[in-house]
N, C-alpha and C. Protein backbone atom coordinates (compact mmCIF):
# COMPACT_ATOMS: atom_id res chain seq x y z
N UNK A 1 -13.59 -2.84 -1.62
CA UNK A 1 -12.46 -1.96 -1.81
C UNK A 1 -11.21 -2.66 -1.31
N UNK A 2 -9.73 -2.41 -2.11
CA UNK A 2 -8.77 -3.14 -1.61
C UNK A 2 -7.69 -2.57 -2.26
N UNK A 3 -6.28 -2.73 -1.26
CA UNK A 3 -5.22 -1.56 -1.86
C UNK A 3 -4.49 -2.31 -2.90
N UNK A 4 -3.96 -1.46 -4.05
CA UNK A 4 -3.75 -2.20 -5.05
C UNK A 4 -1.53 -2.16 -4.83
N UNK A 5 -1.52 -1.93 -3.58
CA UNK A 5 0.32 -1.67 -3.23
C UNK A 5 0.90 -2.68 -3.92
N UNK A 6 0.81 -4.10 -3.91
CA UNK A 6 1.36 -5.05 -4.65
C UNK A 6 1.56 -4.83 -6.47
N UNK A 7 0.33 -4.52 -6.50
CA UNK A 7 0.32 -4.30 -8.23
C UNK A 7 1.40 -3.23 -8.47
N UNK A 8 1.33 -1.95 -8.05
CA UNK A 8 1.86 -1.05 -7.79
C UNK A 8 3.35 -0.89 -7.61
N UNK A 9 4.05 -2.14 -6.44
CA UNK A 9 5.44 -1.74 -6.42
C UNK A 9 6.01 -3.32 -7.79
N UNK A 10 4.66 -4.16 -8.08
CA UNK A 10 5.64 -4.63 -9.37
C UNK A 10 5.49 -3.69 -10.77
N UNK A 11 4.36 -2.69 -11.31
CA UNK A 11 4.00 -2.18 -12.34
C UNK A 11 5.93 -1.19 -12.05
N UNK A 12 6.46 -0.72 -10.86
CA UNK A 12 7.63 -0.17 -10.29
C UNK A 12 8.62 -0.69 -10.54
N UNK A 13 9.14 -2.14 -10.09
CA UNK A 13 9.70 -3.07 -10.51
C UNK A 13 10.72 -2.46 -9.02
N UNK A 14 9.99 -2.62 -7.74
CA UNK A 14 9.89 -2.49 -6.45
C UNK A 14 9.73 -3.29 -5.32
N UNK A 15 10.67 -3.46 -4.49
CA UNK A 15 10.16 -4.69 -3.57
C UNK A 15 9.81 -4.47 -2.48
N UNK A 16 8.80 -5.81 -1.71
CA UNK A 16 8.27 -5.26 -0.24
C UNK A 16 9.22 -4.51 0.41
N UNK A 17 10.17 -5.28 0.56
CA UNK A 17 11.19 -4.82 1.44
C UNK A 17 11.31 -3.23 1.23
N UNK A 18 11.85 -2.97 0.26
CA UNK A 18 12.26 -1.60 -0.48
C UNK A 18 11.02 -0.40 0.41
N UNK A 19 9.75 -0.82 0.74
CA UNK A 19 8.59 -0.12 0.70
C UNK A 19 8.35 0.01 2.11
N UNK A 20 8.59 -1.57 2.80
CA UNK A 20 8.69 -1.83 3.83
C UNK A 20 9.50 -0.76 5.14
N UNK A 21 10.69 -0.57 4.50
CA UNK A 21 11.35 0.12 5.31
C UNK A 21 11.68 1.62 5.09
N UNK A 22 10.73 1.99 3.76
CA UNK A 22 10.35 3.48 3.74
C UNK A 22 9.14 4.30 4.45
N UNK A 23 8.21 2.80 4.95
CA UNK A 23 6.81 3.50 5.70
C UNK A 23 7.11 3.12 6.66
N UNK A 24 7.89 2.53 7.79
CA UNK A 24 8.06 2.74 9.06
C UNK A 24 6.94 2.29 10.48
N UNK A 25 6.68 1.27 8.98
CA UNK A 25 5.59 0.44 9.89
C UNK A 25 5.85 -0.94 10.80
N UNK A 26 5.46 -1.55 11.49
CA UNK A 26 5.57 -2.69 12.15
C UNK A 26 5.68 -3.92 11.17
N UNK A 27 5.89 -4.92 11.31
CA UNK A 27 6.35 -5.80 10.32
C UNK A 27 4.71 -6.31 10.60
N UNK A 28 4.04 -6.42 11.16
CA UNK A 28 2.96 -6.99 11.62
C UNK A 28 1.77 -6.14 10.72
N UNK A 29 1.71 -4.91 10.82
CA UNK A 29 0.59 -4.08 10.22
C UNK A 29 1.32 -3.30 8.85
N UNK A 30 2.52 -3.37 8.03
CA UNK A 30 2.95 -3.34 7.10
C UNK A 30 2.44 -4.82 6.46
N UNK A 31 2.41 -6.16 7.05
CA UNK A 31 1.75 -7.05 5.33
C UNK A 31 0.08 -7.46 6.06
N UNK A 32 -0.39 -6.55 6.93
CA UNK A 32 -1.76 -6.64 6.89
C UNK A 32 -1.75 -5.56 5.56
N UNK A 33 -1.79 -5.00 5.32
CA UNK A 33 -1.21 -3.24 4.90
C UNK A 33 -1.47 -3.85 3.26
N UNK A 34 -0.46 -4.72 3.16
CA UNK A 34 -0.36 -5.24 1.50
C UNK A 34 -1.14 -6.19 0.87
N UNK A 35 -1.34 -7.04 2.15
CA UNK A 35 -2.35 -8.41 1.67
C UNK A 35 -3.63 -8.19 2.18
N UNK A 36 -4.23 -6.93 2.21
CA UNK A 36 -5.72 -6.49 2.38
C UNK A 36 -6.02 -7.08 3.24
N UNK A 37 -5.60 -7.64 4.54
CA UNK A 37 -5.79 -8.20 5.84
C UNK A 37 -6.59 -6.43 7.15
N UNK A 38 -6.59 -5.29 6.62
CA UNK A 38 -6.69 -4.60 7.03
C UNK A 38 -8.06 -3.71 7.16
N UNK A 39 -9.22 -3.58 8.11
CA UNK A 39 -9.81 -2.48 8.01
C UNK A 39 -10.29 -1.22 7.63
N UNK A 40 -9.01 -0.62 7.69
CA UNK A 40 -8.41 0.98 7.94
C UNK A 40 -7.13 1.07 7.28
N UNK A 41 -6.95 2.59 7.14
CA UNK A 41 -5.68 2.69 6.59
C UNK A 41 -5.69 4.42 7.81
N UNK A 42 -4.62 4.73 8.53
CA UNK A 42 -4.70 5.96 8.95
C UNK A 42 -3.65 7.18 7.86
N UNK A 43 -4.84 8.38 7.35
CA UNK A 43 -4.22 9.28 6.49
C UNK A 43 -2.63 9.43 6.36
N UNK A 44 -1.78 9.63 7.46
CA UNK A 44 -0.25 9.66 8.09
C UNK A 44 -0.17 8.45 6.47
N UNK A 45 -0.22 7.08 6.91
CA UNK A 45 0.28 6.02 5.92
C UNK A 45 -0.27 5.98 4.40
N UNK A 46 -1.28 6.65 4.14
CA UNK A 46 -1.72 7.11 3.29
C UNK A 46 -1.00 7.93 2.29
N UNK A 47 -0.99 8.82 2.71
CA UNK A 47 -0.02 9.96 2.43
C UNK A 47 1.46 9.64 2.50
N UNK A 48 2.60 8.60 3.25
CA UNK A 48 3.37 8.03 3.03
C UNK A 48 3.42 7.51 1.82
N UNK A 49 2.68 6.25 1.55
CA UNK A 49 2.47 5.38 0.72
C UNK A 49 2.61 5.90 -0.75
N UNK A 50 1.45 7.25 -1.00
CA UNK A 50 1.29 8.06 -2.12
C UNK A 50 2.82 8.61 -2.62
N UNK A 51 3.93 9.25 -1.36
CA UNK A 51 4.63 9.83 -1.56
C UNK A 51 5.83 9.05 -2.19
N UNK A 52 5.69 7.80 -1.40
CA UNK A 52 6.73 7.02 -1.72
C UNK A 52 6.57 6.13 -3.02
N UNK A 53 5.32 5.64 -3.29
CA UNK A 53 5.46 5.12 -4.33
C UNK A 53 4.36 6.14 -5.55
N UNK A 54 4.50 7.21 -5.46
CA UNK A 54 4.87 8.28 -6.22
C UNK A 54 3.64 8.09 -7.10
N UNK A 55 2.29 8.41 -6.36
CA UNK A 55 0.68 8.06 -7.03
C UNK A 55 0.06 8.57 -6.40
N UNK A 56 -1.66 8.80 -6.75
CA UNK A 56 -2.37 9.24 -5.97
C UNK A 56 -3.08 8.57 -4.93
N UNK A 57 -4.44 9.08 -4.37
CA UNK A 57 -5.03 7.95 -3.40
C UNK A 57 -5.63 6.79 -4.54
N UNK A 58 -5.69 7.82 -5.34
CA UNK A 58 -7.43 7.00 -6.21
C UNK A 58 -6.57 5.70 -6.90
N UNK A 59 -5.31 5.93 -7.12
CA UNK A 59 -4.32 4.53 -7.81
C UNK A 59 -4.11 3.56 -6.80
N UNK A 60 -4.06 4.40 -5.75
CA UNK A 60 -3.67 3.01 -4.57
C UNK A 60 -5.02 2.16 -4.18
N UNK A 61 -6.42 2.66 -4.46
CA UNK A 61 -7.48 1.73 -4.19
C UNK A 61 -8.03 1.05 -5.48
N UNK A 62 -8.75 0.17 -5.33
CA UNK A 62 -8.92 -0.61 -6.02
C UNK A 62 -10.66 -0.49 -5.97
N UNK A 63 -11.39 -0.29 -6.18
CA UNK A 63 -12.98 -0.05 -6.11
C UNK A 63 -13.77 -1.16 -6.50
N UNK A 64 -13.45 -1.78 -7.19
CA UNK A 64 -14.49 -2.75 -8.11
C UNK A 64 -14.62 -3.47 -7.04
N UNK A 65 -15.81 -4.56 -7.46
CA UNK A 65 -16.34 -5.45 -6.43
C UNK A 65 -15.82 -6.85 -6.36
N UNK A 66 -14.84 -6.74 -7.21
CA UNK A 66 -13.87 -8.48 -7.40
C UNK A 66 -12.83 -8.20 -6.62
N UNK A 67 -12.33 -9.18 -5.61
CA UNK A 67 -11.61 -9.05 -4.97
C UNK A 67 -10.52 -10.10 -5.39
């Protein structure tokens, strides 16, 4: 499983930055966040993420087994 945010803010024509400083995250766990460097995601950023770039959960993951 892996978040598809990159695909997402170019299918937008959206930049990190732009995204960056709408979720209010650390610069450190914002591009774990994008470059699937991450574990976990906590619901709070979840639900950010959805709101801001204006999708559901099921668009922001990526399921298949190709990474």
């Amino acid at each position: 499983m892996r978040l598809r945010v990159l695909e997402i803010l170019k299918e937008q024509n959206k930049t990190k930055y732009w995204l960056y400083i709408r979720l209010g995250l650390s610069y450190q766990n914002f591009n774990k966040l994008i470059n699937n460097e991450t574990s976990g995601i906590k619901f709070k950023t979840l639900q950010t993420l959805c709101e801001v770039l204006n999708c559901s959960p099921s668009e922001i993951f990526d399921m298949s087994d190709e990474n």
